[in-house]
Protein backbone atom coordinates (compact mmCIF):
# COMPACT_ATOMS: atom_id res chain seq x y z
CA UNK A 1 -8.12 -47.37 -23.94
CA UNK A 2 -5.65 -44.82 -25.61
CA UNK A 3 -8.19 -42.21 -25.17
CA UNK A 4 -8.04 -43.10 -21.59
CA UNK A 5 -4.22 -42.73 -21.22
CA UNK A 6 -4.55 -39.09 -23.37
CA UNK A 7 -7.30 -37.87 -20.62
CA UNK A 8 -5.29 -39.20 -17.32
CA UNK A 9 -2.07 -37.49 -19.57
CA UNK A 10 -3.63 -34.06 -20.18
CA UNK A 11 -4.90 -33.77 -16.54
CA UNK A 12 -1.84 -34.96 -15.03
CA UNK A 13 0.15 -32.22 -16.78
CA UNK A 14 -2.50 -29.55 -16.41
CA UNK A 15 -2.18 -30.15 -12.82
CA UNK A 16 1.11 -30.19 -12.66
CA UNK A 17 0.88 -26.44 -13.91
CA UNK A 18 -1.00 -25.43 -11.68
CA UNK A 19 1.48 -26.81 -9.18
CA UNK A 20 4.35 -24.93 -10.81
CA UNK A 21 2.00 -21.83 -11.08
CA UNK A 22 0.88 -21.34 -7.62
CA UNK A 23 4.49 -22.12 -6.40
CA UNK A 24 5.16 -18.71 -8.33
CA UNK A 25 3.23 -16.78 -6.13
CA UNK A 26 3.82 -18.37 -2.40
CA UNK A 27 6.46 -18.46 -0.24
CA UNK A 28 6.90 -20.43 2.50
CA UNK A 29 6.13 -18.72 5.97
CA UNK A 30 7.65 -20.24 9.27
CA UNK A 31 6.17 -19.27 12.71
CA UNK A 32 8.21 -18.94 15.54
CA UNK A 33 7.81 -17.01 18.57
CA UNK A 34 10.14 -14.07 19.27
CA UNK A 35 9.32 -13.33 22.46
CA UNK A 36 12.24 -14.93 24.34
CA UNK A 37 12.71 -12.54 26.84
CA UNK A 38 11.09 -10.22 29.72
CA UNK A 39 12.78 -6.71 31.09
CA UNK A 40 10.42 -5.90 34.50
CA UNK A 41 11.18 -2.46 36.07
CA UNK A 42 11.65 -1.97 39.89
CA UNK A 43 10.29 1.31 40.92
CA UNK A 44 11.80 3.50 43.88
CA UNK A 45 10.53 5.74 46.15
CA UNK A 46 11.44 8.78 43.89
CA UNK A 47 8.64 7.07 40.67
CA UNK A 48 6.01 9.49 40.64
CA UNK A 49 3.42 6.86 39.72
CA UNK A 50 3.89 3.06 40.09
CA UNK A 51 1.54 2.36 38.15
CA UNK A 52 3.63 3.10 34.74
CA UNK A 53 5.41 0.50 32.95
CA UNK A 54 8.26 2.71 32.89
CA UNK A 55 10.19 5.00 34.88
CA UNK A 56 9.40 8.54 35.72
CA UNK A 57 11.38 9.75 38.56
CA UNK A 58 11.87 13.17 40.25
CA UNK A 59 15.09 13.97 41.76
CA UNK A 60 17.26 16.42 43.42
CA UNK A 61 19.68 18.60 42.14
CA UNK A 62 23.29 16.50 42.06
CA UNK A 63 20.82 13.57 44.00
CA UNK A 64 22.09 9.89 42.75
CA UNK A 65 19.25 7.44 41.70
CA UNK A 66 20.03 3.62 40.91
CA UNK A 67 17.22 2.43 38.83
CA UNK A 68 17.13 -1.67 38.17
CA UNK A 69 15.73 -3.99 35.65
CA UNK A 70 15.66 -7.75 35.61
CA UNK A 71 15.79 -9.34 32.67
CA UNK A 72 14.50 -13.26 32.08
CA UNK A 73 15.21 -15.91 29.72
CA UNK A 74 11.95 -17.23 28.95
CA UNK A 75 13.86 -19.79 26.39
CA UNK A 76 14.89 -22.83 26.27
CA UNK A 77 18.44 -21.75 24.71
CA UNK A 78 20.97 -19.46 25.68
CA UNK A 79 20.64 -15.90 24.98
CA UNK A 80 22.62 -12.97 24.23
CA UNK A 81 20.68 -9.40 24.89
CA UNK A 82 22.95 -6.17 23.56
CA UNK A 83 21.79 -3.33 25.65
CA UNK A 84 22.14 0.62 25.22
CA UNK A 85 20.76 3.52 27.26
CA UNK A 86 19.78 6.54 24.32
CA UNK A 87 17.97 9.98 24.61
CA UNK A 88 14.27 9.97 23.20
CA UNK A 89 13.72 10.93 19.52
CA UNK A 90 10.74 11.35 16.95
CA UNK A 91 11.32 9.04 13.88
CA UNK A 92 10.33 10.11 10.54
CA UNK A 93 6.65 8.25 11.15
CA UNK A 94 6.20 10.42 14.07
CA UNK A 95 6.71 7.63 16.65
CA UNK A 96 8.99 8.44 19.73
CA UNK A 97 11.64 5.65 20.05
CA UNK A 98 14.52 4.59 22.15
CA UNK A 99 16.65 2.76 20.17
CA UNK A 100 19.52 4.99 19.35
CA UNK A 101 19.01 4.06 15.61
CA UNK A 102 18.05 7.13 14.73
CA UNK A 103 19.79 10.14 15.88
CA UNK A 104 18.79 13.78 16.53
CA UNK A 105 20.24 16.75 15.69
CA UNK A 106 18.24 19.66 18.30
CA UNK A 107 20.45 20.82 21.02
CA UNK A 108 17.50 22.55 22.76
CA UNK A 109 17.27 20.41 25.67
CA UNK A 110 18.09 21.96 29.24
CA UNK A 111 20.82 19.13 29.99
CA UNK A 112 22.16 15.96 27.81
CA UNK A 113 20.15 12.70 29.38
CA UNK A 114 22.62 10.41 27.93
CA UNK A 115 25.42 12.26 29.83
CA UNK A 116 23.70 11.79 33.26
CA UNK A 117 22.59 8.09 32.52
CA UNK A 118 25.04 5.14 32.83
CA UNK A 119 24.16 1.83 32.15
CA UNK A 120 25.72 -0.93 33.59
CA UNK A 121 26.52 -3.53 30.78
CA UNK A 122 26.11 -3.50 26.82
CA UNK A 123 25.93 -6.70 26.44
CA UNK A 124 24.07 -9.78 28.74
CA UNK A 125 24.40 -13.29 28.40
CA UNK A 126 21.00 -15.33 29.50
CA UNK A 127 21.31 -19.06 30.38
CA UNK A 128 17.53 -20.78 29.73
CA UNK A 129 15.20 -19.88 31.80
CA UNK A 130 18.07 -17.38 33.93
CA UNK A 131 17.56 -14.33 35.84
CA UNK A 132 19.92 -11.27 35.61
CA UNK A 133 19.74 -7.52 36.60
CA UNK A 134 21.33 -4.94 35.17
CA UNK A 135 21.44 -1.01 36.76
CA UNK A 136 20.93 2.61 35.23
CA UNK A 137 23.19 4.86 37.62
CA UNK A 138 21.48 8.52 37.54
CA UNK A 139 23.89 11.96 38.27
CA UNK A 140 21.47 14.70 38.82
CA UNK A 141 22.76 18.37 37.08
CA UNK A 142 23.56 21.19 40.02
CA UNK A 143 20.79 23.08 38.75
CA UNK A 144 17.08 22.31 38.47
CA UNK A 145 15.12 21.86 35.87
CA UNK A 146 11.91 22.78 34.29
CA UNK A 147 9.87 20.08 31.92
CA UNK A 148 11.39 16.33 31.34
CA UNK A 149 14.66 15.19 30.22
CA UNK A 150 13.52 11.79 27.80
CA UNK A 151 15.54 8.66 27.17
CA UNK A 152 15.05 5.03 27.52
CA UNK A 153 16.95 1.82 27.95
CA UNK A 154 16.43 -0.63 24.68
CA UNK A 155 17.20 -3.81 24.60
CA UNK A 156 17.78 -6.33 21.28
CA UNK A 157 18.18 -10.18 21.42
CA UNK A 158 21.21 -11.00 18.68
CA UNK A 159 20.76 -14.05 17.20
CA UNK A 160 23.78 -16.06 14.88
CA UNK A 161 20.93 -17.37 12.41
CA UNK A 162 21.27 -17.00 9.24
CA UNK A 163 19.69 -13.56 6.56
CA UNK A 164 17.45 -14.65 4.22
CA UNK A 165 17.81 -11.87 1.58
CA UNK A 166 17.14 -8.42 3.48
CA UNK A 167 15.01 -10.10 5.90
CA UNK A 168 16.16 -10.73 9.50
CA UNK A 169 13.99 -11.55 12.82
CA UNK A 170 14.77 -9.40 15.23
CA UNK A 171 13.09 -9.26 18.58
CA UNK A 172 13.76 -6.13 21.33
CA UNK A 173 11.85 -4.21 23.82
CA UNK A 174 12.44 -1.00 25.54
CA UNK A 175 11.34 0.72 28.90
CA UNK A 176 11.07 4.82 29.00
CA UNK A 177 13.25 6.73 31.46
CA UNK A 178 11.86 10.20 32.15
CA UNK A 179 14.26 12.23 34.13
CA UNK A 180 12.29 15.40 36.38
CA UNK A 181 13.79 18.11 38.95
CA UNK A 182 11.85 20.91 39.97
CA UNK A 183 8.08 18.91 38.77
CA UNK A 184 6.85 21.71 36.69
CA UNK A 185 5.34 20.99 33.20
CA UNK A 186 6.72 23.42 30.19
CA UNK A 187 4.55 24.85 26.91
CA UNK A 188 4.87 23.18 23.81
CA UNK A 189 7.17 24.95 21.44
CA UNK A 190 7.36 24.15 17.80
CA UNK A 191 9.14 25.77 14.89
CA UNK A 192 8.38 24.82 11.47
CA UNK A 193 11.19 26.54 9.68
CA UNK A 194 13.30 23.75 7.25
CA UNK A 195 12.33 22.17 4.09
CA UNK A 196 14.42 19.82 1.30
CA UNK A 197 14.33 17.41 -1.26
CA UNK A 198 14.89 14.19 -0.36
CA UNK A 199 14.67 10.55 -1.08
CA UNK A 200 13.81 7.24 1.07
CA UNK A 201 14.05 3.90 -0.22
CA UNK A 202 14.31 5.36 -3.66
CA UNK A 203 11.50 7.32 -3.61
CA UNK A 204 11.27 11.25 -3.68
CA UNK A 205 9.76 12.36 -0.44
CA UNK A 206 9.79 16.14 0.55
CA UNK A 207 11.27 16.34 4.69
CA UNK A 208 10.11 18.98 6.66
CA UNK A 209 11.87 20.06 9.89
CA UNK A 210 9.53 20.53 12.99
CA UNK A 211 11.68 20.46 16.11
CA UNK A 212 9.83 20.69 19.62
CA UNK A 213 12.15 22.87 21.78
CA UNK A 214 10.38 22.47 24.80
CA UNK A 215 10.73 19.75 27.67
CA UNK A 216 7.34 18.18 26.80
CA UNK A 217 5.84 15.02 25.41
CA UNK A 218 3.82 16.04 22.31
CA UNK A 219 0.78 13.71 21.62
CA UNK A 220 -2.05 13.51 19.52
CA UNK A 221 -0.90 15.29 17.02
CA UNK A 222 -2.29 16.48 13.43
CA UNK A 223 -0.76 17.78 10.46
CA UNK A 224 -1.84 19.09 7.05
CA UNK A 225 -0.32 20.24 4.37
CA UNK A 226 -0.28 21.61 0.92
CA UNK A 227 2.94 22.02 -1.88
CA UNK A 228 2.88 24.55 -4.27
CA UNK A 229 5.79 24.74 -6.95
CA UNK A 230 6.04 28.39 -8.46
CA UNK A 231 2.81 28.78 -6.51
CA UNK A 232 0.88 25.96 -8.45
CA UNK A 233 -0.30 23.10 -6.28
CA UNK A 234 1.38 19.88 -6.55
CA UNK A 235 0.04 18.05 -3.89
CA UNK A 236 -1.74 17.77 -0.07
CA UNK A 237 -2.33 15.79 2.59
CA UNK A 238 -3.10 15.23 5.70
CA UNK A 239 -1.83 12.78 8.80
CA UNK A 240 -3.05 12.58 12.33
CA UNK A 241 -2.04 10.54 15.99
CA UNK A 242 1.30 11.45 15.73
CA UNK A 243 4.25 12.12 18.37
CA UNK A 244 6.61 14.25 19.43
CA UNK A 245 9.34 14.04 21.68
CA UNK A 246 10.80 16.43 24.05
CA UNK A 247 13.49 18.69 22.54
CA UNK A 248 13.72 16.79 19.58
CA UNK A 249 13.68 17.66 15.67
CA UNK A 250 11.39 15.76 14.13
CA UNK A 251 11.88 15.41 10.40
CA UNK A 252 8.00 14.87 8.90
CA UNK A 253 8.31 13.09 5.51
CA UNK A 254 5.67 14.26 2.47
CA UNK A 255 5.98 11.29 0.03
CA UNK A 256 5.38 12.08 -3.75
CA UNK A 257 3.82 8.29 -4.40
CA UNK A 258 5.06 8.10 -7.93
CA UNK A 259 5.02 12.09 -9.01
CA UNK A 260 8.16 13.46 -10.47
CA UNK A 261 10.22 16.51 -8.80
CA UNK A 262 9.68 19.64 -10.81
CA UNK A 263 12.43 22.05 -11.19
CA UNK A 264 11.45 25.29 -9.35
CA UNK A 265 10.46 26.61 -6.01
CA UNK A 266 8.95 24.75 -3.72
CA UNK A 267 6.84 26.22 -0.75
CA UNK A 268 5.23 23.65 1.83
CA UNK A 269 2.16 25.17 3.61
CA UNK A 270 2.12 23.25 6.98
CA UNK A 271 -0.37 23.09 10.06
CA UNK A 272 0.85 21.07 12.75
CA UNK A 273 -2.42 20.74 15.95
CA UNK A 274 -3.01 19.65 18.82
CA UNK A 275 -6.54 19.67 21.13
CA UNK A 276 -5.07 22.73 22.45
CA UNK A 277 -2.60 24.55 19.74
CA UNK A 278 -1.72 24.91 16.61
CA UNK A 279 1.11 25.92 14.79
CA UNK A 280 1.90 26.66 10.71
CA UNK A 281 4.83 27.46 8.93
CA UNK A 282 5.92 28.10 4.96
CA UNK A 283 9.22 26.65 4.47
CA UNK A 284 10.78 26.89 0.84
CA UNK A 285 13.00 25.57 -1.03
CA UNK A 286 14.41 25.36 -4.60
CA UNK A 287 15.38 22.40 -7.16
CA UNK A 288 16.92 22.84 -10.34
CA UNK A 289 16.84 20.90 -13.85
CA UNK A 290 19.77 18.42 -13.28
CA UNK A 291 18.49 17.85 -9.80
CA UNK A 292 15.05 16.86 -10.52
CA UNK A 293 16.33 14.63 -13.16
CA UNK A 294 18.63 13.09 -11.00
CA UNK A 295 16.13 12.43 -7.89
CA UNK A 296 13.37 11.33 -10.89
CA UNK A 297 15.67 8.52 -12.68
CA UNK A 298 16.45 7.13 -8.89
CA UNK A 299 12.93 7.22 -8.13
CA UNK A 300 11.53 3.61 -8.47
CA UNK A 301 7.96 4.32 -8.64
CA UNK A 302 8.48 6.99 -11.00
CA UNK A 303 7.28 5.52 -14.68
CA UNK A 304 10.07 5.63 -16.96
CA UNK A 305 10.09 6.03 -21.00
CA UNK A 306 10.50 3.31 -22.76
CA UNK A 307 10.08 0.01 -22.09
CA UNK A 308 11.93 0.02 -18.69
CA UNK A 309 10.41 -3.43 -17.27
CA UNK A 310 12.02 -5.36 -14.34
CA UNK A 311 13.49 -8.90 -15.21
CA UNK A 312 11.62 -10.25 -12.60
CA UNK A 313 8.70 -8.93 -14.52
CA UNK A 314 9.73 -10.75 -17.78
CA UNK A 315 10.58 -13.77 -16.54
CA UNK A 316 7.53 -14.71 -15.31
CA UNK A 317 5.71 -13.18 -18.27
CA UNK A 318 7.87 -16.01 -20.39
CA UNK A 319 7.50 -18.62 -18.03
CA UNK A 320 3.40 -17.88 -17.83
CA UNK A 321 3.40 -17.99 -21.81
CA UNK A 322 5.09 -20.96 -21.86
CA UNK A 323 2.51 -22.80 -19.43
CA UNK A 324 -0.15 -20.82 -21.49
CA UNK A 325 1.27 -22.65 -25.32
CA UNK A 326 1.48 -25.87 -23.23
CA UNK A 327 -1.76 -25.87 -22.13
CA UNK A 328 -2.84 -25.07 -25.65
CA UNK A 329 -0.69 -27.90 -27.30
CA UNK A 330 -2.35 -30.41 -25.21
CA UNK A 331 -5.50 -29.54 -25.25
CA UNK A 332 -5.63 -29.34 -29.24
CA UNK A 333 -3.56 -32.75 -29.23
CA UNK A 334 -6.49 -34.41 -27.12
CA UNK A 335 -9.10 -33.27 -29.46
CA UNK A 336 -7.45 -34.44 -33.04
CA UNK A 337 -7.14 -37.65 -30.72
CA UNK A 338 -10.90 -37.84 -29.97
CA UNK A 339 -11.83 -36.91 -33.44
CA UNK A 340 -9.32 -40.07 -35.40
CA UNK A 341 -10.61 -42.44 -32.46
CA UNK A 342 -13.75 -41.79 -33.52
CA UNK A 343 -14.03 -41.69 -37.21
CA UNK A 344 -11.93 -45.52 -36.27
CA UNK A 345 -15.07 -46.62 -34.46
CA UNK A 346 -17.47 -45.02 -36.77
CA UNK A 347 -15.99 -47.37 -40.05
CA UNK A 348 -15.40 -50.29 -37.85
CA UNK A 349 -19.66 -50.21 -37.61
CA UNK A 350 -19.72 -50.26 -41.34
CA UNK A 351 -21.62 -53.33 -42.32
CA UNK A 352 -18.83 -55.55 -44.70
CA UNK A 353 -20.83 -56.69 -47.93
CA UNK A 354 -19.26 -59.87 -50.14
CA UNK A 355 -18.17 -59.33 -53.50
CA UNK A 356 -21.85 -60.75 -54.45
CA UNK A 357 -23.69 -58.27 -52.94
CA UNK A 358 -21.78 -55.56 -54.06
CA UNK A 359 -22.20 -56.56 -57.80
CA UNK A 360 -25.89 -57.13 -57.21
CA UNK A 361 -26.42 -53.33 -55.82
CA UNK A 362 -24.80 -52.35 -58.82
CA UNK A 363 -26.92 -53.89 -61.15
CA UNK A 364 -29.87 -52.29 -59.59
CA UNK A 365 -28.40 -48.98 -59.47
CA UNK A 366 -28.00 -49.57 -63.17
């Protein structure tokens, strides 16, 4: 019966560790849909194609264009939409967005979209399941145009829940505004002329400069390269179905995945292509001693000396040892259990002999 107790015991408690292990490792994950609300485009007569799920217009020099888009609660709560009106620009992942997070530095474009754009509101309040419009009012420039002037209108839902840690659900759409005059389409124009350190999320990356000075989507595109310090080569790569923006300087990240900076000179032999062109560039730069220390020791991925572990890391390493010695404890308890129970039953089925019997064996052994 004990050894009964001992065998529900041990499993009980090795289940319970299991329990506590797995909870280690998962997190809880809630599902909720973000998509609370709709922004639907109404086209005029001056959309080149109606067919778009955006808006490309042509207009007339000094011409005034009123472009509208309804927004709709699809919610059963009341929402609160902060709205902005921002020129295109190429993120760092080669993606064109409109969000106005990210700001660009080229001052190649023929005329300043966000100057000639106004929206309406910044900020929209949604009863459930309410309608609302809201306006972009478009100035045409006095003189015409060659190429397209980029921007968009973007759209974010705030939201009074509360951060866990860094994490916070944000949902947002936004719709393209493409701004035309005299319909002709302009060359591509890159220049591939800045390099630099640089780090991300505390991690050495090397940020190249490749700014599109021409009024002209750039898609599809691919781009390779190679870095050499004091003409040795460090490292190469290659990334492809990338975009760039009209007039926009798009700052193309090389990460180093671990690799320390050297001190030296750095030269970056890059080939940005498209189906139809293809451009390449050298840009250099220098780091020195304290510098590449200082970018290295920042570096998270970068493997220190030493025994430079995380907390984290030991923590669970202790907690895991001390499940591991638990285990163990039990497991050896169980068995000197099993082994006393049954040397118990083995001289419980020794036959008893009277004090008779005893003598008598004796004699004969004699």
């Amino acid at each position: 019966m004990k050894n009964k107790y001992q065998k529900i015991a041990s499993a009980g408690l090795i289940s319970f560790i299991l329990f506590l292990g797995l909870g280690i490792f998962s997190l809880p994950v809630q599902a909720e849909s973000l998509d609370s609300f709709d922004a639907l485009p109404h086209f005029t007569e001056s959309q080149t194609n109606k067919e778009l799920s955006y808006f490309d217009v042509k207009l007339e020099p000094e011409q005034k264009e009123l472009l509208v888009v309804t927004l709709v609660n699809k919610s059963d709560k009341p929402l609160t939409l902060k709205a902005s009106f921002n020129r295109a620009v190429t993120n760092s992942a080669g993606v064109i967005e409109y969000s106005g997070i990210n700001k660009d530095t080229s001052t190649s474009a023929p005329y300043d979209i966000e100057k000639l754009v106004k929206l309406s509101t910044e900020e929209i309040t949604l009863e459930p399941q309410q309608t609302k419009d809201i306006t972009l009012d478009i100035t045409m420039p006095k003189e015409k145009f060659a190429g397209v002037l980029a921007g968009g209108i973007y759209l974010e839902a705030l939201s009074d829940e509360k951060v866990e840690g860094n994490v916070k659900n944000v949902f947002s759409r936004e719709i393209a505004v493409l701004i035309r005059s005299d319909g002709t389409e302009t060359e591509p124009d890159l220049s591939i002329e800045t390099a630099k350190a640089d780090q991300v999320n505390y991690r050495n990356v090397i940020e190249v400069g490749i700014e599109n000075k021409a009024a002209v989507y750039i898609k599809n595109v691919a781009i390779e390269y190679s870095v050499l310090l004091d003409g040795k080569e460090v490292l190469q790569g290659k990334k492809e179905k990338l975009s760039i923006a009209p007039n926009t300087l798009f700052p193309f990240r090389i990460p180093f995945s671990g690799e320390e900076f050297g001190a030296g000179e750095y030269t970056v032999n890059i080939s940005v292509a498209t189906d139809k062109k293809q451009w390449k560039g050298s840009p250099t730069f220098t780091i020195d001693g304290k510098e590449a220390a200082d970018f290295n020791d920042k570096d998270v991925t970068v493997k220190k000396s030493g025994f430079d572990i995380p907390w984290s890391t030991v923590s669970l390493a202790a907690v895991l040892l001390i499940l591991a010695v638990v285990t163990a404890l039990v497991i050896n308890k169980n068995k000197k259990l099993k082994k006393e129970l049954a040397r118990k039953r083995r001289k419980k089925k020794r036959p008893v002999q009277s004090k008779k019997q005893s003598l008598e064996n004796k004699d004969r052994k004699n």
